[in-house]
C-alpha atoms as a PDB file:
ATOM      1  CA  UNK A   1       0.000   0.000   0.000  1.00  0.00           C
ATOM      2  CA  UNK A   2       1.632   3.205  -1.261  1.00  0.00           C
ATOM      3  CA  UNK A   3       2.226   6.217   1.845  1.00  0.00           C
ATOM      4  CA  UNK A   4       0.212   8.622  -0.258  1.00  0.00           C
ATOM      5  CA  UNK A   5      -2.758   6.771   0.204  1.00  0.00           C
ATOM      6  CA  UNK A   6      -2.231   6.646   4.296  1.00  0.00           C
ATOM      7  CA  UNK A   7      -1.921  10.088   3.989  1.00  0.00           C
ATOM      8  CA  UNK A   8      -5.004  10.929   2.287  1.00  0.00           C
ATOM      9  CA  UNK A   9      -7.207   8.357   5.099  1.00  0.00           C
ATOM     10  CA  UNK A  10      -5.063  10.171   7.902  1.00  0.00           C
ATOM     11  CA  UNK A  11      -5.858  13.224   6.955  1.00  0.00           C
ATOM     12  CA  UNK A  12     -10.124  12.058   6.036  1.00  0.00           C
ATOM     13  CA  UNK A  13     -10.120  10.740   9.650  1.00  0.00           C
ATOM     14  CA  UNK A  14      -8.745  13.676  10.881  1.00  0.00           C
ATOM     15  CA  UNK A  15     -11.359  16.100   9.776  1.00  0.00           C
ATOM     16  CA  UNK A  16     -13.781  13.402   9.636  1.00  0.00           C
ATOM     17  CA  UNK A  17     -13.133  12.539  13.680  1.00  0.00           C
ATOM     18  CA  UNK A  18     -12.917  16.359  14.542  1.00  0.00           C
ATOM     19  CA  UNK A  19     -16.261  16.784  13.234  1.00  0.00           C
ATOM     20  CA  UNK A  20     -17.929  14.580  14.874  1.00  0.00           C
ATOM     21  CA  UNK A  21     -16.413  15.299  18.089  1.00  0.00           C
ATOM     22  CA  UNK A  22     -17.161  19.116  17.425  1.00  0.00           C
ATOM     23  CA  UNK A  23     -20.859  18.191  16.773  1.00  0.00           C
ATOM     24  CA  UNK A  24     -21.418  15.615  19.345  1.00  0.00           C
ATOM     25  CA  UNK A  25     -19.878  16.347  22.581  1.00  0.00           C
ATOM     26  CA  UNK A  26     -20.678  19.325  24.329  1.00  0.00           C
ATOM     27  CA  UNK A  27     -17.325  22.225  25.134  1.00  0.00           C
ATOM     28  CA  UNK A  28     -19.117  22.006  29.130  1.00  0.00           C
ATOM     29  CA  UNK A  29     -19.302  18.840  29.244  1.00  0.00           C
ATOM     30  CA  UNK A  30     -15.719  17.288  28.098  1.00  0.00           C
ATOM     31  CA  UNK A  31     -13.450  20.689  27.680  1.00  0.00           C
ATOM     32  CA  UNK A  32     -12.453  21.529  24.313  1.00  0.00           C
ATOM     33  CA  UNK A  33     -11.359  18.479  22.528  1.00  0.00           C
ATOM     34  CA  UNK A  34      -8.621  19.171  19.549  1.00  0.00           C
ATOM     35  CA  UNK A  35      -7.720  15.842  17.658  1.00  0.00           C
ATOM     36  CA  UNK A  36      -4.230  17.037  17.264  1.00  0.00           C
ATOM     37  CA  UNK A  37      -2.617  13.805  14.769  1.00  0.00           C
ATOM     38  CA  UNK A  38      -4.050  10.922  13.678  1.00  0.00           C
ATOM     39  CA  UNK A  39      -1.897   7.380  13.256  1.00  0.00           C
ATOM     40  CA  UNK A  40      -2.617   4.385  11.317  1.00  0.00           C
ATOM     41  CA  UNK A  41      -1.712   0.461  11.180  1.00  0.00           C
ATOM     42  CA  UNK A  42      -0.595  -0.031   7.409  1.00  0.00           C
ATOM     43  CA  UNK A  43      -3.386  -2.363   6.410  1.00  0.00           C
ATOM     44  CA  UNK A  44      -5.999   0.939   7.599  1.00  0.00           C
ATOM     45  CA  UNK A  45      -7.689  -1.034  10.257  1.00  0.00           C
ATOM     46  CA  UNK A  46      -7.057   0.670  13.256  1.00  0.00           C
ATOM     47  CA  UNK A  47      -6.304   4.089  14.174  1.00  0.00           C
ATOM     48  CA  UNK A  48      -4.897   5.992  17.218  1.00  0.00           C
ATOM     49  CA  UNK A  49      -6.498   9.665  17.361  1.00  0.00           C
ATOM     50  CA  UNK A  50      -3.924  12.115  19.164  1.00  0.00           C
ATOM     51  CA  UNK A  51      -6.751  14.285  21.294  1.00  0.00           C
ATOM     52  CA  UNK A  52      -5.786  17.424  22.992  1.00  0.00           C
ATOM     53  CA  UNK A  53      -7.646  18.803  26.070  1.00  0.00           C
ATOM     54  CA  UNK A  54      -8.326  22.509  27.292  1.00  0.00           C
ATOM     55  CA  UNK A  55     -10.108  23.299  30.606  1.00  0.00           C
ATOM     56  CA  UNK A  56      -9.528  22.283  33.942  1.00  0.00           C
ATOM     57  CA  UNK A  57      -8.316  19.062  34.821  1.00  0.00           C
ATOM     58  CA  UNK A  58     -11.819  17.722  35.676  1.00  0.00           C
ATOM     59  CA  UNK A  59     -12.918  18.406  32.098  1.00  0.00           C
ATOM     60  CA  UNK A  60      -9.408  17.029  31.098  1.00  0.00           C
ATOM     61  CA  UNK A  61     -10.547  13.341  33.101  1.00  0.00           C
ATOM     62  CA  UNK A  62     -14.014  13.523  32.112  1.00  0.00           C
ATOM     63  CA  UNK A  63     -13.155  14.066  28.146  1.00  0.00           C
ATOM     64  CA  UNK A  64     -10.994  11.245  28.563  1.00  0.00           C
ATOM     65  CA  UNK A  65     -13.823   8.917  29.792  1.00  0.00           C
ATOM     66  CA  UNK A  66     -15.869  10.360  27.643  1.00  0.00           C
ATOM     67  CA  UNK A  67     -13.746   9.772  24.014  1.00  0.00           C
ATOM     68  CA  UNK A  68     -13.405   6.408  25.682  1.00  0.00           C
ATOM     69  CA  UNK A  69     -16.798   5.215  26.495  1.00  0.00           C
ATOM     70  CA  UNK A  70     -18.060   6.250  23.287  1.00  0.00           C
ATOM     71  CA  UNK A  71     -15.197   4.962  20.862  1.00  0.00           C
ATOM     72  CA  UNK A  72     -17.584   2.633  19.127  1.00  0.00           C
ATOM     73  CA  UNK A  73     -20.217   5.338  18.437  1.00  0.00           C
ATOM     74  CA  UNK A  74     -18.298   7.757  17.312  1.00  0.00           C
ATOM     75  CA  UNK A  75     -16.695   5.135  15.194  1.00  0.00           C
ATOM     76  CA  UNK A  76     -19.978   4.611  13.639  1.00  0.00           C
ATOM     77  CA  UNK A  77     -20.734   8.225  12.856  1.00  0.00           C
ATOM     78  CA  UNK A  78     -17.374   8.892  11.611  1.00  0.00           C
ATOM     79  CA  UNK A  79     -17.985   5.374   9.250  1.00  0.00           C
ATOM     80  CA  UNK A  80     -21.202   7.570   7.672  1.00  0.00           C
ATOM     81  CA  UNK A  81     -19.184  10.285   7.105  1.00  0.00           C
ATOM     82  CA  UNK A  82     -16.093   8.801   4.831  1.00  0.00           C
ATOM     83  CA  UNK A  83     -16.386   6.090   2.932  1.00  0.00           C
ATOM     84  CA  UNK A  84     -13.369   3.110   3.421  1.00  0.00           C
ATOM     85  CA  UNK A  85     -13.376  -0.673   2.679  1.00  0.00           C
ATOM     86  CA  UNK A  86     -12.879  -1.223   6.708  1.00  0.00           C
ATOM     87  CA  UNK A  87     -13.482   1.634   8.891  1.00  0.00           C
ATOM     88  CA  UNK A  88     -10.578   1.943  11.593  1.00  0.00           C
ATOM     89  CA  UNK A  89     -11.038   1.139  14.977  1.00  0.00           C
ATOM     90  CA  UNK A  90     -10.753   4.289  16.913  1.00  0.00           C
ATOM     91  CA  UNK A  91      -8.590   4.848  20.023  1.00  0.00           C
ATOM     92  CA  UNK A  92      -8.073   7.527  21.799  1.00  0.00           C
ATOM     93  CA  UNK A  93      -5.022   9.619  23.423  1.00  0.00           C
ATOM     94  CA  UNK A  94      -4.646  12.167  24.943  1.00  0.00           C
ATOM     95  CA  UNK A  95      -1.103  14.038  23.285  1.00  0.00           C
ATOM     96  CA  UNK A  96       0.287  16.754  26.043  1.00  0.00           C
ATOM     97  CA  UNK A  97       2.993  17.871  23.641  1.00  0.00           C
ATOM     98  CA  UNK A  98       1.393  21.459  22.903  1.00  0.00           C
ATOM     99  CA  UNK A  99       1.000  22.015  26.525  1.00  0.00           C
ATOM    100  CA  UNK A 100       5.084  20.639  27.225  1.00  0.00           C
ATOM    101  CA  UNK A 101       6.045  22.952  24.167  1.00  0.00           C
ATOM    102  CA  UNK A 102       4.575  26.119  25.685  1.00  0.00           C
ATOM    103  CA  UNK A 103       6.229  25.308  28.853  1.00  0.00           C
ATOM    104  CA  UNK A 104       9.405  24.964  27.194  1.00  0.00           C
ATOM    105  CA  UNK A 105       9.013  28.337  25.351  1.00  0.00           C
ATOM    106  CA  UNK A 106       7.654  29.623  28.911  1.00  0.00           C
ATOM    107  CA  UNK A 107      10.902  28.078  30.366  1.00  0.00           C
ATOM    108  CA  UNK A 108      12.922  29.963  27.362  1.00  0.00           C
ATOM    109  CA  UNK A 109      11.325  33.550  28.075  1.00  0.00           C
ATOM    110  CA  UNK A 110      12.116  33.071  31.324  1.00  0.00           C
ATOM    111  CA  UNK A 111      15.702  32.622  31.083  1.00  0.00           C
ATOM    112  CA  UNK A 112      15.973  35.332  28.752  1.00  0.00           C
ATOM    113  CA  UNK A 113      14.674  37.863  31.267  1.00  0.00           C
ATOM    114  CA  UNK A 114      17.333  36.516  33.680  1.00  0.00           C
ATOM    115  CA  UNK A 115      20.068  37.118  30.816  1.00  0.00           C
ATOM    116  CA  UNK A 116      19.319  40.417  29.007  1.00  0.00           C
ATOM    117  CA  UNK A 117      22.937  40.826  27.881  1.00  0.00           C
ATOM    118  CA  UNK A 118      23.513  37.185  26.118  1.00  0.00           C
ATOM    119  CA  UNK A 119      20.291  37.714  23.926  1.00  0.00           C
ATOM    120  CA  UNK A 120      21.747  40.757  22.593  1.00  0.00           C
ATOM    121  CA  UNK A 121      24.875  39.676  21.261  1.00  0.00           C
END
């Protein structure tokens, strides 16, 4: 199976999955759920959906449970939305590397405020 054509479903499931998750789950009830990357096995039959969280960390745990309790629907309603041979089995997790990139630029600003004189050389 040629990489272009992983590409192309990645990218399907990707809108396809944020879509859904947009339309059916509420911003109160699970926080603001990004899906940030999505990865595939190479025969397309399963997928791993890279989620991202904002809100507190209640809404962090409860979008979690959430995404994982209904896996199979949302499955389903992302199956009626693109058209594939098999649709992948979805599983969700959660990806933390935005948040651990701002805190390394946060950790960056920081030192430059302690330094003044290095930055400007």
């Amino acid at each position: 199976m040629a990489p272009r054509r992983q590409d192309r479903v990645r990218e399907l499931l990707k809108r396809a999955v944020g879509e859904v998750i947009r339309r059916e789950i509420s911003v109160n009830e699970g926080g603001l759920i990004t899906v940030n990357d999505v990865g595939l096995t190479p025969d397309l039959k399963s997928a791993t959906i890279f989620i991202g969280i904002l809100g507190g960390v209640e809404q962090k745990k409860k979008g979690q449970a959430i995404l994982n309790e209904k896996a199979a629907w949302l499955q389903m309603q992302v199956a009626r939305e693109i058209i594939l041979k098999y649709t992948p089995r979805l599983r969700f997790v959660v990806d933390d590397s935005i948040e651990r990139g701002n805190r390394v630029l946060q950790l960056l600003d920081e030192l430059d405020k302690k330094n003044p004189s290095d930055a400007s050389e």
